[in-house]
Every structure is written in structure tokens, then in C-alpha cells.
PDB file of N, CA and C in Angstrom:
ATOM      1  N   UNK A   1     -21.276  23.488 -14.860  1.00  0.00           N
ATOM      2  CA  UNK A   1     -20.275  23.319 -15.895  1.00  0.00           C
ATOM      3  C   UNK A   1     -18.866  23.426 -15.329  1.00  0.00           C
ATOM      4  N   UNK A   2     -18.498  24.449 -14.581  1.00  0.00           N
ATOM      5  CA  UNK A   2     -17.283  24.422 -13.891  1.00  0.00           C
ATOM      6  C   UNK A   2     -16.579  23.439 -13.004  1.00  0.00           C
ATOM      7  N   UNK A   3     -17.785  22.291 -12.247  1.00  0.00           N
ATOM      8  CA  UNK A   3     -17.199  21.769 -11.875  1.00  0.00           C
ATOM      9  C   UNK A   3     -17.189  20.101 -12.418  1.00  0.00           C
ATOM     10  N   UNK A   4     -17.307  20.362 -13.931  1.00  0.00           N
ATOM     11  CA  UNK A   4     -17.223  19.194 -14.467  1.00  0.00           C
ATOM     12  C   UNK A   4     -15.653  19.592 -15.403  1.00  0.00           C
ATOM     13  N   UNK A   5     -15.125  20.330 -15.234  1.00  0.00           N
ATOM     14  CA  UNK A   5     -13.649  20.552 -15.455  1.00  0.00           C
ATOM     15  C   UNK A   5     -12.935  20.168 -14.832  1.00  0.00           C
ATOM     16  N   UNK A   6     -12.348  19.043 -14.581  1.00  0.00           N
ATOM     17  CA  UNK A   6     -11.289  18.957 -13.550  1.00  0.00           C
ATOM     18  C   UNK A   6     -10.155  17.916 -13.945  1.00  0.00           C
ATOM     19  N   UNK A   7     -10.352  18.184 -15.424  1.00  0.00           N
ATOM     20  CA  UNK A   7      -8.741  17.691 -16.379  1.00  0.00           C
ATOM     21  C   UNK A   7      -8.145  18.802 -16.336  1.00  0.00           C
ATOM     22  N   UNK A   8      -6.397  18.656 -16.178  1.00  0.00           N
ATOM     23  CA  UNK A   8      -5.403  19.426 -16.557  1.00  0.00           C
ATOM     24  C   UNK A   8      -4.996  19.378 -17.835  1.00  0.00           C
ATOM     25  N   UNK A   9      -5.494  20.138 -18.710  1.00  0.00           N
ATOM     26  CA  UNK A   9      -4.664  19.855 -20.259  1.00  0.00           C
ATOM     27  C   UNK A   9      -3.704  21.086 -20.632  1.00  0.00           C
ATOM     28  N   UNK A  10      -2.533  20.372 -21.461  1.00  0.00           N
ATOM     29  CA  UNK A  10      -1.532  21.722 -21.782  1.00  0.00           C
ATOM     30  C   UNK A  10      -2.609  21.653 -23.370  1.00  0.00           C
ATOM     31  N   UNK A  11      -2.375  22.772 -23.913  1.00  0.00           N
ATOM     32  CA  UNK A  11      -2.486  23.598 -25.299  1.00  0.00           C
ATOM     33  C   UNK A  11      -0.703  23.293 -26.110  1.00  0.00           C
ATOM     34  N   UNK A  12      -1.214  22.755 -27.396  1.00  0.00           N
ATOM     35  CA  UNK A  12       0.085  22.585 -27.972  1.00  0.00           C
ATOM     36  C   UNK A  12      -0.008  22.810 -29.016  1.00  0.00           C
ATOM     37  N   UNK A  13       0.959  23.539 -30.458  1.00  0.00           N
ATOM     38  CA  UNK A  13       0.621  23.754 -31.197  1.00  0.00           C
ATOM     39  C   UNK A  13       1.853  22.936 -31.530  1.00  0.00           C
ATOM     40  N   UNK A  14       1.821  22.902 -33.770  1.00  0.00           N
ATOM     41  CA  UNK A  14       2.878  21.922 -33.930  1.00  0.00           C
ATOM     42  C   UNK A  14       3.684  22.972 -34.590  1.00  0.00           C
ATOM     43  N   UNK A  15       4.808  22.257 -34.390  1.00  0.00           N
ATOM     44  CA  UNK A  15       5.956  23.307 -35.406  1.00  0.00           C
ATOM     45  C   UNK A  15       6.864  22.562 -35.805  1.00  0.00           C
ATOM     46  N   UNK A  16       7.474  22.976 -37.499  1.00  0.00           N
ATOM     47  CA  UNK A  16       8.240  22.272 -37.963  1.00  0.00           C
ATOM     48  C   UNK A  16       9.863  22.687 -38.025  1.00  0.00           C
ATOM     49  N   UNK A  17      10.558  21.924 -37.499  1.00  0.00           N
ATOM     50  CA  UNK A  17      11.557  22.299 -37.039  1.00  0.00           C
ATOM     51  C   UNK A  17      12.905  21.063 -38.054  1.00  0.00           C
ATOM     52  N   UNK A  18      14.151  21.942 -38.717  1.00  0.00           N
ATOM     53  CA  UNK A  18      14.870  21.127 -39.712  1.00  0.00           C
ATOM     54  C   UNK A  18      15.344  20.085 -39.134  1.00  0.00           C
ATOM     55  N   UNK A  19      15.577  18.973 -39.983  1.00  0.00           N
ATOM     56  CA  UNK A  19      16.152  17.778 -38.937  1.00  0.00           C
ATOM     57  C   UNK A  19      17.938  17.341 -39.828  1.00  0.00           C
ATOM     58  N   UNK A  20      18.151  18.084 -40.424  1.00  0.00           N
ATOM     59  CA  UNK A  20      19.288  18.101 -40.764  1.00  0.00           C
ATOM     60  C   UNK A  20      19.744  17.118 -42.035  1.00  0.00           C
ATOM     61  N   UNK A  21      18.383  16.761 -42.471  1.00  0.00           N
ATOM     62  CA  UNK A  21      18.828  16.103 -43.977  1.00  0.00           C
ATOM     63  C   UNK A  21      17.649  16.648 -44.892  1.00  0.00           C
ATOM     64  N   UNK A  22      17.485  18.098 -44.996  1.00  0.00           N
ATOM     65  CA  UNK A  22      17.037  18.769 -46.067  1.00  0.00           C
ATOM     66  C   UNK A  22      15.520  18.596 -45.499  1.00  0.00           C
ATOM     67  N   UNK A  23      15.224  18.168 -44.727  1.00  0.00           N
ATOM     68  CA  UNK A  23      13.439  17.846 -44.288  1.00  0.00           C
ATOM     69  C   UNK A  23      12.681  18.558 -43.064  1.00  0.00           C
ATOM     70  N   UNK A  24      11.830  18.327 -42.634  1.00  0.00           N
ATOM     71  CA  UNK A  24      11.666  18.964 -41.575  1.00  0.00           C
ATOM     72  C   UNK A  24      11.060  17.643 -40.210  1.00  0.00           C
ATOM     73  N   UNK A  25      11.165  18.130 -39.285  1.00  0.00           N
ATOM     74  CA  UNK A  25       9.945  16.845 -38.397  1.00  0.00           C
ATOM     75  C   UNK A  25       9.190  17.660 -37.553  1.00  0.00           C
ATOM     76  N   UNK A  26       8.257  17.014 -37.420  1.00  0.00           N
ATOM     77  CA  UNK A  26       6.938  17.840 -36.777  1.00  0.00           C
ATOM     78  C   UNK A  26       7.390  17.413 -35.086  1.00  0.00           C
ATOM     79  N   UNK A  27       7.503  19.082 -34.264  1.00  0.00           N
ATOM     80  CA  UNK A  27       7.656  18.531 -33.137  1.00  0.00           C
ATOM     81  C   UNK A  27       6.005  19.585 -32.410  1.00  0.00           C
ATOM     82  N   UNK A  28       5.759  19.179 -31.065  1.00  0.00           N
ATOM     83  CA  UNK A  28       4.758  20.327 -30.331  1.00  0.00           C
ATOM     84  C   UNK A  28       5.214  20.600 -29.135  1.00  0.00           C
ATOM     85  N   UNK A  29       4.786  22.275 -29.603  1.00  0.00           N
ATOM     86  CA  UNK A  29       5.235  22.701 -28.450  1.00  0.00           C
ATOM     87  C   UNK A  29       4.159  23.667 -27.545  1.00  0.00           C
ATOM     88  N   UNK A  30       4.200  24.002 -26.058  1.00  0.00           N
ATOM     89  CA  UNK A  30       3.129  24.190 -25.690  1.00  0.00           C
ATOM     90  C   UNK A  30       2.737  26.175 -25.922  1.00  0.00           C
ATOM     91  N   UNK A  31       1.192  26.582 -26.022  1.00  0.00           N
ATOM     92  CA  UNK A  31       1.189  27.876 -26.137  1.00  0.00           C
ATOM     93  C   UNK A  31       1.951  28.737 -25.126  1.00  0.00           C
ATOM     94  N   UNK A  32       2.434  29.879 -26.216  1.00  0.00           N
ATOM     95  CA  UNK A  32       3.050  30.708 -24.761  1.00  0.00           C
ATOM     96  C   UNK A  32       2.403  31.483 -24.088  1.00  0.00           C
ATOM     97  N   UNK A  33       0.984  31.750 -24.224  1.00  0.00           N
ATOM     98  CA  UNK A  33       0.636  32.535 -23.414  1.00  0.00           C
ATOM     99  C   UNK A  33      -0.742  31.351 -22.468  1.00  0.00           C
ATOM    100  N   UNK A  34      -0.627  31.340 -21.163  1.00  0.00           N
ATOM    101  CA  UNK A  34      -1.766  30.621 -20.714  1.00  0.00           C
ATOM    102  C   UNK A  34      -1.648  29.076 -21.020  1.00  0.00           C
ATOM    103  N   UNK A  35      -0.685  28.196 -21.577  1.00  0.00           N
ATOM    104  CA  UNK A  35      -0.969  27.032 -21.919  1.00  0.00           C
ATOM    105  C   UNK A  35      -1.548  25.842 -21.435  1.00  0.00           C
ATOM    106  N   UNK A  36      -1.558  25.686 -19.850  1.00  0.00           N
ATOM    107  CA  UNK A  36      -2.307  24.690 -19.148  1.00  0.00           C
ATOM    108  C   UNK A  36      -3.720  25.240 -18.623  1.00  0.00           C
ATOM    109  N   UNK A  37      -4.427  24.474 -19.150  1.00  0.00           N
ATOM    110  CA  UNK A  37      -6.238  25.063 -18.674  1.00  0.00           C
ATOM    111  C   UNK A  37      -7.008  23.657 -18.117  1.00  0.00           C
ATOM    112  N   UNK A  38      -7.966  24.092 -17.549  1.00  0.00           N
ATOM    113  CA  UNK A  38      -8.667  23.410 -17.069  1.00  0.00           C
ATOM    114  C   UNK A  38     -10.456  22.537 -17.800  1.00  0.00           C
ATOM    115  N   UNK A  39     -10.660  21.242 -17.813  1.00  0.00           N
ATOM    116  CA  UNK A  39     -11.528  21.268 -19.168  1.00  0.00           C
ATOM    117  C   UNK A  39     -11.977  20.022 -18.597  1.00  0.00           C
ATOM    118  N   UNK A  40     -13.141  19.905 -19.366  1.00  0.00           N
ATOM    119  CA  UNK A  40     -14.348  18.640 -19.029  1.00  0.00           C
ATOM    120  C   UNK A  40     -14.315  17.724 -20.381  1.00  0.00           C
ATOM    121  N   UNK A  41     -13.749  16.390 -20.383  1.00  0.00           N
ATOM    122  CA  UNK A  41     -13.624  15.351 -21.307  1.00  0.00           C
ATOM    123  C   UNK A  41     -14.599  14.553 -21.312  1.00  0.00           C
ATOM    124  N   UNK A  42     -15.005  13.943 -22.362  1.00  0.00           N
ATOM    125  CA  UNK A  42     -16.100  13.133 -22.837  1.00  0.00           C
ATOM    126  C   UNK A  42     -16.063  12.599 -23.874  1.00  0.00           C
ATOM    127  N   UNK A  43     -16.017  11.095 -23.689  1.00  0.00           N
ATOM    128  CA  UNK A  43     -15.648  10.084 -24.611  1.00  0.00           C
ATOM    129  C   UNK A  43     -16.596   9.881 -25.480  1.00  0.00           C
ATOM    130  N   UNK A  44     -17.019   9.986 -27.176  1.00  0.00           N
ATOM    131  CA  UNK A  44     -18.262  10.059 -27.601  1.00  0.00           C
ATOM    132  C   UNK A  44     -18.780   9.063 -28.495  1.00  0.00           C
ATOM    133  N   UNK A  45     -17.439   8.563 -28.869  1.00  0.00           N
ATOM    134  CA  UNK A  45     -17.677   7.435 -29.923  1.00  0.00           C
ATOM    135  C   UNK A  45     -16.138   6.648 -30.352  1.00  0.00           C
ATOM    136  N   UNK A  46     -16.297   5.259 -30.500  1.00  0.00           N
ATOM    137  CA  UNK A  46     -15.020   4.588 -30.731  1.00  0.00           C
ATOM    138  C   UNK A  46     -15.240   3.530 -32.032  1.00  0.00           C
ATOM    139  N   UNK A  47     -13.926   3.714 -32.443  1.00  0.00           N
ATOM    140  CA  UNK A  47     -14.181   2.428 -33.859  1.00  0.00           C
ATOM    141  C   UNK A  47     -12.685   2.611 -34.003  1.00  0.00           C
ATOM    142  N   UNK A  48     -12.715   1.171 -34.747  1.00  0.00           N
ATOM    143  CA  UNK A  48     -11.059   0.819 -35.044  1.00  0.00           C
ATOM    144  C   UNK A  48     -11.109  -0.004 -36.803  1.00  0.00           C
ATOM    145  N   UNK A  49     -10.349   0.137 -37.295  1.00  0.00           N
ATOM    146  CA  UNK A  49      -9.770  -0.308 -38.758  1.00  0.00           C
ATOM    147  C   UNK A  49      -8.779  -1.020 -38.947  1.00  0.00           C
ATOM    148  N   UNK A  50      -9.092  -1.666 -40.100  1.00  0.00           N
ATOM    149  CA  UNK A  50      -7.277  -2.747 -40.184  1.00  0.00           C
ATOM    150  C   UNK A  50      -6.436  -1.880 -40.984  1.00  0.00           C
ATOM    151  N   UNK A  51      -5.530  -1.427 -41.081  1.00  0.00           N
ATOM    152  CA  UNK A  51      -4.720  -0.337 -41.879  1.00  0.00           C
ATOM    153  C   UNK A  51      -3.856  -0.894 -41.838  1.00  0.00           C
ATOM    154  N   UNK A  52      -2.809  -1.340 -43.163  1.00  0.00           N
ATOM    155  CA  UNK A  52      -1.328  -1.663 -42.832  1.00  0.00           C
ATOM    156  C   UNK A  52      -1.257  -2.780 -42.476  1.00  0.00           C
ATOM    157  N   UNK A  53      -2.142  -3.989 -42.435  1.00  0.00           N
ATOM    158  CA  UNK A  53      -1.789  -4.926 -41.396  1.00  0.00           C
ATOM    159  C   UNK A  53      -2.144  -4.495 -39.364  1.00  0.00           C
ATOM    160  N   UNK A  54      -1.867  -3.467 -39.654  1.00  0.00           N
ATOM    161  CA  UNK A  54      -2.122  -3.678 -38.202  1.00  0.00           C
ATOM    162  C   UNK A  54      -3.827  -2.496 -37.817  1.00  0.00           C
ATOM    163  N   UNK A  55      -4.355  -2.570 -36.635  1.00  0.00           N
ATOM    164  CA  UNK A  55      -5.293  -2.292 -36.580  1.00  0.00           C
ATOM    165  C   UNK A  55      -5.250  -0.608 -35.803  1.00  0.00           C
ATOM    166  N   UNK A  56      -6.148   0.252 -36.100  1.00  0.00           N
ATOM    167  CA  UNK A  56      -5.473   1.581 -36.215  1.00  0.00           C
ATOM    168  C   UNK A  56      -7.208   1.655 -35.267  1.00  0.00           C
ATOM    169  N   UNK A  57      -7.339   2.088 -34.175  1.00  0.00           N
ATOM    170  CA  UNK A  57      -8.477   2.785 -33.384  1.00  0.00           C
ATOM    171  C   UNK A  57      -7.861   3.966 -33.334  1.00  0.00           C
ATOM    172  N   UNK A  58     -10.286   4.422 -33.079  1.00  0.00           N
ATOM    173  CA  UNK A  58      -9.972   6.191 -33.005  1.00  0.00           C
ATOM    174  C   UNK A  58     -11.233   6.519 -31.450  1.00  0.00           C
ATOM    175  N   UNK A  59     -10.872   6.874 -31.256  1.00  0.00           N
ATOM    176  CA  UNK A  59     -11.903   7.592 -30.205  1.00  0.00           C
ATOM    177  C   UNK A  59     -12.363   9.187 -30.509  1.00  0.00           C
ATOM    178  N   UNK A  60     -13.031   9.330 -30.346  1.00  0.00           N
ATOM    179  CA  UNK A  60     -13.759  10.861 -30.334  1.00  0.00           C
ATOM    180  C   UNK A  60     -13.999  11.447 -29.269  1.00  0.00           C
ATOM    181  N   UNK A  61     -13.636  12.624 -29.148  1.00  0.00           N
ATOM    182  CA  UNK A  61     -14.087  13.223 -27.522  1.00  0.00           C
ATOM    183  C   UNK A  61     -15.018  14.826 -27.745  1.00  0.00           C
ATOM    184  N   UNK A  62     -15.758  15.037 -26.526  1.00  0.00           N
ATOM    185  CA  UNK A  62     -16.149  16.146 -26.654  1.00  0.00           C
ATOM    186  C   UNK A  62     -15.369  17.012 -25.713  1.00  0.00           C
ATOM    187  N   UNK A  63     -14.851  18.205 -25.925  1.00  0.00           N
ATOM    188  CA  UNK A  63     -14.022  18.187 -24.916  1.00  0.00           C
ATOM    189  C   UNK A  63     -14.353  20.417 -24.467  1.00  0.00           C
ATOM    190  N   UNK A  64     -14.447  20.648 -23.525  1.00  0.00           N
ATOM    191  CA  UNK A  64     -15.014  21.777 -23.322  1.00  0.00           C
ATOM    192  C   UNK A  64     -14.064  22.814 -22.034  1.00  0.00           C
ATOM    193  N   UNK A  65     -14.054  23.822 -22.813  1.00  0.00           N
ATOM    194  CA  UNK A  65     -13.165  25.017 -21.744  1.00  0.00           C
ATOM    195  C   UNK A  65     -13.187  26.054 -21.706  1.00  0.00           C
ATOM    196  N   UNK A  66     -12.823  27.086 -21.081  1.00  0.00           N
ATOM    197  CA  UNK A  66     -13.270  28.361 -21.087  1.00  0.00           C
ATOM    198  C   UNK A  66     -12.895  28.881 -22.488  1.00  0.00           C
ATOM    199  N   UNK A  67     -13.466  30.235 -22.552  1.00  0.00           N
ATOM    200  CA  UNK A  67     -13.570  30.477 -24.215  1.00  0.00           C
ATOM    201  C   UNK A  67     -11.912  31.251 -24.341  1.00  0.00           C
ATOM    202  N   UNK A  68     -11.612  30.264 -25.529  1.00  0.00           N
ATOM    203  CA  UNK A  68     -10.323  31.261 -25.554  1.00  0.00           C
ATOM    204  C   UNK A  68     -10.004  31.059 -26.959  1.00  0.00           C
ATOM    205  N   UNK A  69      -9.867  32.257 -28.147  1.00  0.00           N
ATOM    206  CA  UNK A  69     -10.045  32.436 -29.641  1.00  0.00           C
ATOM    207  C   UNK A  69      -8.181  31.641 -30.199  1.00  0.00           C
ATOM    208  N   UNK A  70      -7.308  31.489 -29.446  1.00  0.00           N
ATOM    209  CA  UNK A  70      -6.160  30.739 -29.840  1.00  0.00           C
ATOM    210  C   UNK A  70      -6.423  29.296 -29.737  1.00  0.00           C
ATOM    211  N   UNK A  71      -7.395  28.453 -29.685  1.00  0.00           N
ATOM    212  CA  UNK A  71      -7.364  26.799 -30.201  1.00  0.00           C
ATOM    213  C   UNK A  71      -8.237  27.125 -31.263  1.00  0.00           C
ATOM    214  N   UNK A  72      -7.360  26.250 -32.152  1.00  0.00           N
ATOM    215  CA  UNK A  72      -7.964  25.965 -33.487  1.00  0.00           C
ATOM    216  C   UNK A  72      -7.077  24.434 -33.858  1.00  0.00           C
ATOM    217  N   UNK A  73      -8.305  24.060 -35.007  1.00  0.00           N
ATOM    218  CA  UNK A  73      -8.321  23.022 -35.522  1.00  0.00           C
ATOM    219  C   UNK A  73      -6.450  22.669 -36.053  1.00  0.00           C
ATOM    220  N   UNK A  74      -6.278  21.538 -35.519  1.00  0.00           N
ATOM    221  CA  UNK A  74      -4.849  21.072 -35.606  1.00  0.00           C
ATOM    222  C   UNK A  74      -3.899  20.984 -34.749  1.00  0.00           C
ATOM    223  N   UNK A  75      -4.110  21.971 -33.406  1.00  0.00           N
ATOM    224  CA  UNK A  75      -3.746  22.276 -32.206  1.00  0.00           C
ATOM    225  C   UNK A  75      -4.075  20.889 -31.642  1.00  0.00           C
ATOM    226  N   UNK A  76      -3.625  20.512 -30.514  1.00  0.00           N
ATOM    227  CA  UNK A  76      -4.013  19.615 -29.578  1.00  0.00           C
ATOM    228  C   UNK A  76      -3.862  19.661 -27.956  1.00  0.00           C
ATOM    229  N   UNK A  77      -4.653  19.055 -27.015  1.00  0.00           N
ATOM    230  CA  UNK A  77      -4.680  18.840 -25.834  1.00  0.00           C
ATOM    231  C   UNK A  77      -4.398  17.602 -25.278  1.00  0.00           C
ATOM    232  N   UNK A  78      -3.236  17.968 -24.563  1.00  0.00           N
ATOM    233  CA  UNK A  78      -2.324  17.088 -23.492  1.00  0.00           C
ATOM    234  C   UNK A  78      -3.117  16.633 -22.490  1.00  0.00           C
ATOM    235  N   UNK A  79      -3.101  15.971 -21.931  1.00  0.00           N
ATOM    236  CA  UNK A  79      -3.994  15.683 -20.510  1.00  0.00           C
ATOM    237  C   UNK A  79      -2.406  15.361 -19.618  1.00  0.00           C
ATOM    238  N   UNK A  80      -3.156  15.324 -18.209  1.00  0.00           N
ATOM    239  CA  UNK A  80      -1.643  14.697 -17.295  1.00  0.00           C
ATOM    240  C   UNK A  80      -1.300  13.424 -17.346  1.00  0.00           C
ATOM    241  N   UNK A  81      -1.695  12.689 -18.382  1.00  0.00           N
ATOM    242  CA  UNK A  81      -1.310  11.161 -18.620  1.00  0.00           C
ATOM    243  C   UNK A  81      -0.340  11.149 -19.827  1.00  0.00           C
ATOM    244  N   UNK A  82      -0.743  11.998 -20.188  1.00  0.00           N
ATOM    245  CA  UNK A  82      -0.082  12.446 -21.583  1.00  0.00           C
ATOM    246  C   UNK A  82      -0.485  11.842 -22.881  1.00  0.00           C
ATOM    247  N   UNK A  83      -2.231  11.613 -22.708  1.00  0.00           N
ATOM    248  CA  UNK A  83      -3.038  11.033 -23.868  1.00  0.00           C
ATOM    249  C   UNK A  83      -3.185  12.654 -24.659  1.00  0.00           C
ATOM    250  N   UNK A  84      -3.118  12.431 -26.063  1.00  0.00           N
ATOM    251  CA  UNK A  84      -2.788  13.502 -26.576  1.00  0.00           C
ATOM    252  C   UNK A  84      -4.456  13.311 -27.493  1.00  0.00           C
ATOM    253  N   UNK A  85      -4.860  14.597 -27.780  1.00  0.00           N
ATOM    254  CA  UNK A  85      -6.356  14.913 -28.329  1.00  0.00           C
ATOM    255  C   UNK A  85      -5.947  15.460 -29.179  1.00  0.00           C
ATOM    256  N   UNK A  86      -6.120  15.415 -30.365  1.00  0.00           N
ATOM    257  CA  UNK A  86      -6.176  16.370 -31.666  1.00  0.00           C
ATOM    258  C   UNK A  86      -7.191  17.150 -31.857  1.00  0.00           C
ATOM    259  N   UNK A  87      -6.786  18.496 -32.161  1.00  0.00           N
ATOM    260  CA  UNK A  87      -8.250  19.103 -32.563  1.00  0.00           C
ATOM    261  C   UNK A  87      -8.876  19.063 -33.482  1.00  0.00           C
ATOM    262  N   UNK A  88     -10.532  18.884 -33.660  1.00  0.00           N
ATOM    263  CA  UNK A  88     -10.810  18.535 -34.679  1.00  0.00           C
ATOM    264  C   UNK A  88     -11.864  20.034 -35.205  1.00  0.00           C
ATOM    265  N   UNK A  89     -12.354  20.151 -34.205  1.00  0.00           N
ATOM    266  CA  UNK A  89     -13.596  21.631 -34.142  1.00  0.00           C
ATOM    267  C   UNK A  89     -13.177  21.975 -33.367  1.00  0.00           C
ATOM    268  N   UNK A  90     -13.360  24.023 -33.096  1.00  0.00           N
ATOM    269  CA  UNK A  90     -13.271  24.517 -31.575  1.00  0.00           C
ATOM    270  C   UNK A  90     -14.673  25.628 -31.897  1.00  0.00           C
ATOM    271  N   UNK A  91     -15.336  25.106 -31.452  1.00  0.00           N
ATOM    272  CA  UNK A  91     -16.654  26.363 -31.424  1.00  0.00           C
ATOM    273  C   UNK A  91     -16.925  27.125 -30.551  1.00  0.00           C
ATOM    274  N   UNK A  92     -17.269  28.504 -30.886  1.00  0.00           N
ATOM    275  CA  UNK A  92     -17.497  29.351 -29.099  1.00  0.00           C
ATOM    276  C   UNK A  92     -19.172  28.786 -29.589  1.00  0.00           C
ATOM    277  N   UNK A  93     -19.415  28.162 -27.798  1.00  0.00           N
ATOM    278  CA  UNK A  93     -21.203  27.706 -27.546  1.00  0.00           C
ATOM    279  C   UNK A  93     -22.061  29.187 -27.566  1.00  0.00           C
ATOM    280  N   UNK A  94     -22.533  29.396 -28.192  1.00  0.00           N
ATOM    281  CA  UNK A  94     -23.570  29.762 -28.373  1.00  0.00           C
ATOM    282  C   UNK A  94     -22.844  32.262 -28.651  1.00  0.00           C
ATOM    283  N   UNK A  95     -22.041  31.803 -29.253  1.00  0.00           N
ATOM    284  CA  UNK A  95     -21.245  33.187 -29.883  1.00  0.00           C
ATOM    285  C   UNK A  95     -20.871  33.986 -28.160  1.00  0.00           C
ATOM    286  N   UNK A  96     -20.934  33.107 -27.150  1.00  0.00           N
ATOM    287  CA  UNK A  96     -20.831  34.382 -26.004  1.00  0.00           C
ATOM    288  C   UNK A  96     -19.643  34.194 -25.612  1.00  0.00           C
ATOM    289  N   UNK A  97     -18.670  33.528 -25.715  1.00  0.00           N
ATOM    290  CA  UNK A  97     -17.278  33.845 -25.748  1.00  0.00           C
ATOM    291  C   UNK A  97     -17.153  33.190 -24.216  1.00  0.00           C
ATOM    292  N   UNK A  98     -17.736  32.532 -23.748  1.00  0.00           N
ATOM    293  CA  UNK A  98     -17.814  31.635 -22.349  1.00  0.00           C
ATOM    294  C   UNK A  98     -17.199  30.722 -22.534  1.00  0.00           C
ATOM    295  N   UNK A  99     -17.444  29.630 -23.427  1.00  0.00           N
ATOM    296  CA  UNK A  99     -16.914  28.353 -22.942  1.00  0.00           C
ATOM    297  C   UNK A  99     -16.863  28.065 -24.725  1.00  0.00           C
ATOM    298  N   UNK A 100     -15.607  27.397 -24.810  1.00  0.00           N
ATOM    299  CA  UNK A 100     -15.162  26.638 -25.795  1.00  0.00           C
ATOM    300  C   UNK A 100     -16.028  25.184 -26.270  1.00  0.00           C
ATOM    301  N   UNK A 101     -16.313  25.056 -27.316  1.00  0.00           N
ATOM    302  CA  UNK A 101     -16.849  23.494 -27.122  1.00  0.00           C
ATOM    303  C   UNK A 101     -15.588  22.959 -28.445  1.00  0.00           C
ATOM    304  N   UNK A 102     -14.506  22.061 -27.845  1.00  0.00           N
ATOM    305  CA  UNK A 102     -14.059  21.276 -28.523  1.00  0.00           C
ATOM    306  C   UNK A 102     -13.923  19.702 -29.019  1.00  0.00           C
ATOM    307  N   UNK A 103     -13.634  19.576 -30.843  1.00  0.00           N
ATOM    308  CA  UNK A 103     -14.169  17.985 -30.751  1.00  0.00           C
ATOM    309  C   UNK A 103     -12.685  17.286 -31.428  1.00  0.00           C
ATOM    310  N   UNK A 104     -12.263  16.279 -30.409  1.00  0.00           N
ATOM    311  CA  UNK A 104     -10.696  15.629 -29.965  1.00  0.00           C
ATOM    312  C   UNK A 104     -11.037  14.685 -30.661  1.00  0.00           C
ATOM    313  N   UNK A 105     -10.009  14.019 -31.463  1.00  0.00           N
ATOM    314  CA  UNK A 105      -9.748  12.432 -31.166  1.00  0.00           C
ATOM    315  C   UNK A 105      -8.547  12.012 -31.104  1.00  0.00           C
ATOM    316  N   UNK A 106      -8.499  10.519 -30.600  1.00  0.00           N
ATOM    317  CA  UNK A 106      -7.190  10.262 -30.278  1.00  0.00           C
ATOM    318  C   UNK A 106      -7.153   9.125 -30.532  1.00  0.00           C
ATOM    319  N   UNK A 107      -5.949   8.807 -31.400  1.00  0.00           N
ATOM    320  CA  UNK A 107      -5.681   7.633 -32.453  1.00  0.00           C
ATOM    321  C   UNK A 107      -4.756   6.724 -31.559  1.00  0.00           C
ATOM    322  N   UNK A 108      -4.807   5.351 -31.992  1.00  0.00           N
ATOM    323  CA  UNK A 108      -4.389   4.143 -31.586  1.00  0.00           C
ATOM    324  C   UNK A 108      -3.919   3.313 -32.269  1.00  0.00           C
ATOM    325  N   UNK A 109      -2.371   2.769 -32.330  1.00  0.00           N
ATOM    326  CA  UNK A 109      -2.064   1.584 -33.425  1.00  0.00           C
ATOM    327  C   UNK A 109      -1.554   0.747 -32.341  1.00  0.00           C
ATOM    328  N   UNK A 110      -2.124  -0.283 -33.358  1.00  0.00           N
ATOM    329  CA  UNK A 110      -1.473  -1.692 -32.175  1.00  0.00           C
ATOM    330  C   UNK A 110      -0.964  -2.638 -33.498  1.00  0.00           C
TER     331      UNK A 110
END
């Protein structure tokens, strides 16, 4: 398992920050404690939609890392390309606090 980790992802959470006409905009920023970890990606399923006129793909990932109780659902993972994963699940495998099993996707408009 360890050495099927060998993505760099930052940990990002979102925060809403004023934008100066009464609103807010969603910016992310990375965790402060520990934020770049090491993790095993896996592409699991893909489909795309016409939305809007234009066509909106999603990919699904399985995505897995050491166990750590600060990712949760809404959080996301950076990779060094800077393809961004949303969180969708973060489960500890099997309650032993080892390894994270998280489930990403990452959206596409063209």
C-alpha cells in the first residue's frame, strides 16, 4: 500500500472571504497543520452531460492516505498538476485509524 502512494496532494479547505459588494467568494486555502501528504489515486468511473449548452464531465476517483480525522467531505485534494479532487467520502478502512479511504471527483466544462 505504501508504495502505491506516490502523488503529492495539498489538503484544502474552502473559506469564504468578503468581496466587497455585500457578498462573499469562495476562495481555498491549504490545512495548517500537515497540509501536503502523500496518496494513491484511482480513476473509477467517467460520464459527461449536456448542461447549459455546454457539456459538463465528471470523473470519480478512489483516492487513499494515511489516516488523518481532519478530511472531510467538501475539503479537497490538489495534486502537483493542480487537478483539483473534491471530497466526496473520507472513511477510516476498516475503524483502525491507518489509512484513509477517500472518494474524489473532478468536474470538467468544455
Amino acid at each position: 500500500m505504501i508504495g502505491d502512494m506516490k502523488y503529492r496532494v495539498t489538503i484544502e479547505q474552502a473559506a469564504l472571504t468578503p468581496d466587497g459588494a455585500g457578498g462573499f467568494a469562495e476562495t481555498w486555502a491549504a490545512l495548517a497543520t500537515d497540509p501536503v501528504v502523500y496518496a494513491s489515486i484511482v480513476p473509477m468511473t467517467a460520464g459527461a452531460a449536456l448542461k447549459f449548452g455546454q457539456i459538463d464531465g465528471e470523473t470519480t476517483h478512489h483516492i487513499v492516505l494515511r489516516y488523518r480525522a481532519d478530511v472531510t467531505v467538501g475539503m479537497r485534494l490538489v495534486d502537483e498538476n493542480g487537478v483539483a479532487y473534491l471530497v466526496t467520502a473520507a472513511l477510516d478502512r476498516g475503524g483502525l485509524r491507518r489509512y484513509l479511504d477517500v472518494s474524489a471527483s473532478v468536474r470538467t466544462a468544455s
